[in-house]
N, C-alpha and C. Protein backbone atom coordinates (compact mmCIF):
# COMPACT_ATOMS: atom_id res chain seq x y z
N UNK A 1 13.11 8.73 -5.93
CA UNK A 1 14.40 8.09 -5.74
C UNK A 1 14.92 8.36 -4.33
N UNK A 2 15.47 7.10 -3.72
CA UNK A 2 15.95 7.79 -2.19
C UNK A 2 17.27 7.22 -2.83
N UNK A 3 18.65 8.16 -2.09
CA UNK A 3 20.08 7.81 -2.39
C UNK A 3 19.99 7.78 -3.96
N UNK A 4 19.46 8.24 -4.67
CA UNK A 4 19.82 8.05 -6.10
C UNK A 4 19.48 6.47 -6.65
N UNK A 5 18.84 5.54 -6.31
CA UNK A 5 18.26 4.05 -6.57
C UNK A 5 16.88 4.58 -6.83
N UNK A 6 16.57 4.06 -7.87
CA UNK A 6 15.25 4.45 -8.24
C UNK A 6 14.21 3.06 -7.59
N UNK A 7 13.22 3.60 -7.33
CA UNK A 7 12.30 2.74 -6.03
C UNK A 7 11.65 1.52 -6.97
N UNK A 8 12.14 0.62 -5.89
CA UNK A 8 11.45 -1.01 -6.47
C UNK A 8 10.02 -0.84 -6.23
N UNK A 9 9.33 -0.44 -5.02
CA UNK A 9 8.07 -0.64 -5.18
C UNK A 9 7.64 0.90 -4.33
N UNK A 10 6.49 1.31 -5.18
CA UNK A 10 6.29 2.47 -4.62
C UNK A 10 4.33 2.71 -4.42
N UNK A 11 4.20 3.05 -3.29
CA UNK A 11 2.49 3.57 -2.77
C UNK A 11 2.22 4.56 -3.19
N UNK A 12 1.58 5.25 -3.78
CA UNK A 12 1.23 6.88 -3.93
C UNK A 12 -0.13 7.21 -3.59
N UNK A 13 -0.78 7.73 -2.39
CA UNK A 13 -2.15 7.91 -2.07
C UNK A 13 -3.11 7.17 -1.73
N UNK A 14 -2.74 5.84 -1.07
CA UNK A 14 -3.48 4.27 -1.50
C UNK A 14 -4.64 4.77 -0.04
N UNK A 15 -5.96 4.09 -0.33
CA UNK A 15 -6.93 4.42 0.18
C UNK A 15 -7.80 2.90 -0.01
N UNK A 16 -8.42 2.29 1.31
CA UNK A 16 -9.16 1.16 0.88
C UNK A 16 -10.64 0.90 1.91
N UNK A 17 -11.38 1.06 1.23
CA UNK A 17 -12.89 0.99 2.05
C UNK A 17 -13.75 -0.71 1.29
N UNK A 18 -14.60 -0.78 2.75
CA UNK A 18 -15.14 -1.84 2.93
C UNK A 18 -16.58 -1.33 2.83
N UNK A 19 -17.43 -2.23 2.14
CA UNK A 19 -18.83 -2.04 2.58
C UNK A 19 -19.15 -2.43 3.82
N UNK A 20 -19.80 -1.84 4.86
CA UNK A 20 -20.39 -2.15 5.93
C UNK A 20 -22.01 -1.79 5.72
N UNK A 21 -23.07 -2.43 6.69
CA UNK A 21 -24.07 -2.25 6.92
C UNK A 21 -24.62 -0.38 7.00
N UNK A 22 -23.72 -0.18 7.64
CA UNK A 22 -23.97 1.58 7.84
C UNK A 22 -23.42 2.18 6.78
N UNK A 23 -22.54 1.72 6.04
CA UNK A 23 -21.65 2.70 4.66
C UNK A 23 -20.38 2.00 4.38
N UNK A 24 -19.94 2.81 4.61
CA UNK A 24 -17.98 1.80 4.32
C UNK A 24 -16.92 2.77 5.39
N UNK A 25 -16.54 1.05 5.93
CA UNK A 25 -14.99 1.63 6.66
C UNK A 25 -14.06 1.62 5.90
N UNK A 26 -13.30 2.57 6.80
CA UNK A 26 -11.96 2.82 6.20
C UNK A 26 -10.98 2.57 6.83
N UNK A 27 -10.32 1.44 6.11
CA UNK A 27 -8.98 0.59 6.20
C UNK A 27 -7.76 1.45 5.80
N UNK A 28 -7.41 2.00 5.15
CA UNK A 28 -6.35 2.09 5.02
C UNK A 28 -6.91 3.79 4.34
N UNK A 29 -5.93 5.00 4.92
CA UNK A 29 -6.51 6.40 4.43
C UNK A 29 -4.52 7.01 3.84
N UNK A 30 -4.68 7.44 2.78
CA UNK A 30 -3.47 7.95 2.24
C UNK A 30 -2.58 7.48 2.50
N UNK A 31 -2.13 6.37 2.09
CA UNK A 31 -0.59 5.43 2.21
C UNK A 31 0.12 6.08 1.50
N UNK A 32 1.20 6.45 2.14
CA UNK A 32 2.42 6.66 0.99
C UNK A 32 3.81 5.58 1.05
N UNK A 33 4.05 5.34 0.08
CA UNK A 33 5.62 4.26 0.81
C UNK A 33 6.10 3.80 -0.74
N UNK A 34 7.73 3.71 0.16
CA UNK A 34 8.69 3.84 -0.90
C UNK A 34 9.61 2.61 -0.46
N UNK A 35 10.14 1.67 -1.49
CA UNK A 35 11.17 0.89 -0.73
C UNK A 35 12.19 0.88 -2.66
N UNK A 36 13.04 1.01 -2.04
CA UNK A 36 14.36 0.77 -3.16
C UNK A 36 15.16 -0.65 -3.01
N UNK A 37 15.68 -0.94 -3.93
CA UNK A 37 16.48 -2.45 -3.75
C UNK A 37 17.76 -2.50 -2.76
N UNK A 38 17.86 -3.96 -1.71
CA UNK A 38 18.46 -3.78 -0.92
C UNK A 38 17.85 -3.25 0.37
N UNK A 39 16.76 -2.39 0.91
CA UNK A 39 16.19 -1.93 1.70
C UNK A 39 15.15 -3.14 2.18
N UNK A 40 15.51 -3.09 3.72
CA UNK A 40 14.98 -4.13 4.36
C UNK A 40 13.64 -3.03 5.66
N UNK A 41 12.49 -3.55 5.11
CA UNK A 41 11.64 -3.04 6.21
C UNK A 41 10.16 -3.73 6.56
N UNK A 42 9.73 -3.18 7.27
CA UNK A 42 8.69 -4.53 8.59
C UNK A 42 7.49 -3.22 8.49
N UNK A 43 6.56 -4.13 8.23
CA UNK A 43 5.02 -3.43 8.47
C UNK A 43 4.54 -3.90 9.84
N UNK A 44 4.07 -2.67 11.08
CA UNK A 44 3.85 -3.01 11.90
C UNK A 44 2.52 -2.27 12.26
N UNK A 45 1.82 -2.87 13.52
CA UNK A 45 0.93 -2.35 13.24
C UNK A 45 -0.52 -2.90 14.50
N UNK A 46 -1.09 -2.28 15.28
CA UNK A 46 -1.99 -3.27 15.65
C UNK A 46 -2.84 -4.09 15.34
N UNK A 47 -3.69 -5.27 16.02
CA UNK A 47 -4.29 -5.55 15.07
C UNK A 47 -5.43 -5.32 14.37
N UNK A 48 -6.27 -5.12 13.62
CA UNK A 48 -7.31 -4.50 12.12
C UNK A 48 -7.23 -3.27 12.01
N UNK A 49 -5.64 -2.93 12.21
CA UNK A 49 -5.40 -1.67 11.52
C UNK A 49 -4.58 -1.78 10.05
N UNK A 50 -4.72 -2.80 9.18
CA UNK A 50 -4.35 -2.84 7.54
C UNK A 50 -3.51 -3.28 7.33
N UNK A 51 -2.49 -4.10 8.20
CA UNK A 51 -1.03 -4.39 7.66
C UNK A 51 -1.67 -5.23 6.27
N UNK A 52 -2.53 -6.39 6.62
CA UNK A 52 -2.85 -7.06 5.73
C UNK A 52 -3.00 -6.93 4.60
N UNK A 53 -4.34 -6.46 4.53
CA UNK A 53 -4.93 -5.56 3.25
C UNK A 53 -3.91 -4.54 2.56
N UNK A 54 -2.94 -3.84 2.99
CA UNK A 54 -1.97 -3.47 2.37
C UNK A 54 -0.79 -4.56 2.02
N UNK A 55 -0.10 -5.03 2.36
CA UNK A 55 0.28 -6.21 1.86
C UNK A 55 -0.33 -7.05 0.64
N UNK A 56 -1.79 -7.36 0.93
CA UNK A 56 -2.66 -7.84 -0.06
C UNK A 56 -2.47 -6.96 -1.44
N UNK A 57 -2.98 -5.67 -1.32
CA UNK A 57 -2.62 -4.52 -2.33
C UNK A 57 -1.49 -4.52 -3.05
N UNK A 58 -0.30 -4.55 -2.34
CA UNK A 58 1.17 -4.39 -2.70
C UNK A 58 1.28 -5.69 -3.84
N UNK A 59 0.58 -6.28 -3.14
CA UNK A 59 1.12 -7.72 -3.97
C UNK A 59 0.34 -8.06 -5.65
N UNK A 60 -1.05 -6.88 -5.25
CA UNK A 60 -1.39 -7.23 -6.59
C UNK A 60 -2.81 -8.32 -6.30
N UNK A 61 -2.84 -8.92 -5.09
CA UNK A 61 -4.23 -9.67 -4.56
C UNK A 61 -5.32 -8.89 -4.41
N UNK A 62 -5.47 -7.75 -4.29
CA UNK A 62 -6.77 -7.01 -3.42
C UNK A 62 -6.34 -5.62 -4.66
N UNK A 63 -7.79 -4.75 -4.98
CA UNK A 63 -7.70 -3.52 -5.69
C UNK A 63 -7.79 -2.86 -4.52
N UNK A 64 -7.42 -1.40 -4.54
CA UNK A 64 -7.08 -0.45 -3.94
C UNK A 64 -8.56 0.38 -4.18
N UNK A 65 -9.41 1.01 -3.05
CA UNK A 65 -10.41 1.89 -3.32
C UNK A 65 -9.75 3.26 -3.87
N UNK A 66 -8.73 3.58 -4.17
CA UNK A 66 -8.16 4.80 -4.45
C UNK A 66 -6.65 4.71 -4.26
N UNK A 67 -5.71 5.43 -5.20
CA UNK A 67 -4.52 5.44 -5.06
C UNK A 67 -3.75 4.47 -5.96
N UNK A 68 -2.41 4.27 -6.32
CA UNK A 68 -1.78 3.59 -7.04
C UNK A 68 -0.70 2.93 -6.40
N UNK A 69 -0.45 1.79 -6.93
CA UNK A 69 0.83 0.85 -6.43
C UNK A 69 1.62 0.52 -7.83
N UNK A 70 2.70 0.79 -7.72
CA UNK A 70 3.89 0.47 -9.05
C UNK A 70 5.24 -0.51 -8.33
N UNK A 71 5.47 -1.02 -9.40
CA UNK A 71 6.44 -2.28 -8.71
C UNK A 71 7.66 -1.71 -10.09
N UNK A 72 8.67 -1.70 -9.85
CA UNK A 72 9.12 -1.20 -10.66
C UNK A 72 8.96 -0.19 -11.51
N UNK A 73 8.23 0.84 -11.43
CA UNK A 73 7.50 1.71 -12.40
C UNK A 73 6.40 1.33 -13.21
N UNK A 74 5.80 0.48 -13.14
CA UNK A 74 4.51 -0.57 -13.91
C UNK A 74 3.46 -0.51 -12.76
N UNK A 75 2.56 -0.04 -13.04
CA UNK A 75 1.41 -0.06 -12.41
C UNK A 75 1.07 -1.52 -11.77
N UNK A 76 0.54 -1.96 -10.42
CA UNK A 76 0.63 -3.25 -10.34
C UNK A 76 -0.96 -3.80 -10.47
């Protein structure tokens, strides 16, 4: 909870690897993130460093190689 609003959408540990030829990259290593209702915020980021693929995740498009995403307290 931030301010006492319990969190609209919340990251806990999110981790996401790609197969590559040599093994698997890694996109995205221990995300954590919290947003509560009313809270306005911007993913920034260079570019093929994950804004995407996290976004993708958040939304429920793409599985996560590790870690959890909850949208209201419901697993997404």
């Amino acid at each position: 909870m931030a301010d006492g609003k319990p969190a609209l959408i919340e990251v806990d540990h999110l981790f996401k690897t790609y197969p590559v030829a040599d093994g698997d990259r890694l996109v995205l290593e221990d995300v954590e993130f919290r947003m509560v209702p009313g809270e306005i915020v911007a993913v920034l980021g260079k570019s093929g460093s994950g804004k995407s693929t996290f976004l993708r995740i958040v939304a429920g498009l793409s599985e996560p190689s590790q870690g959890e995403v909850r949208y209201r307290g419901k697993t997404v």
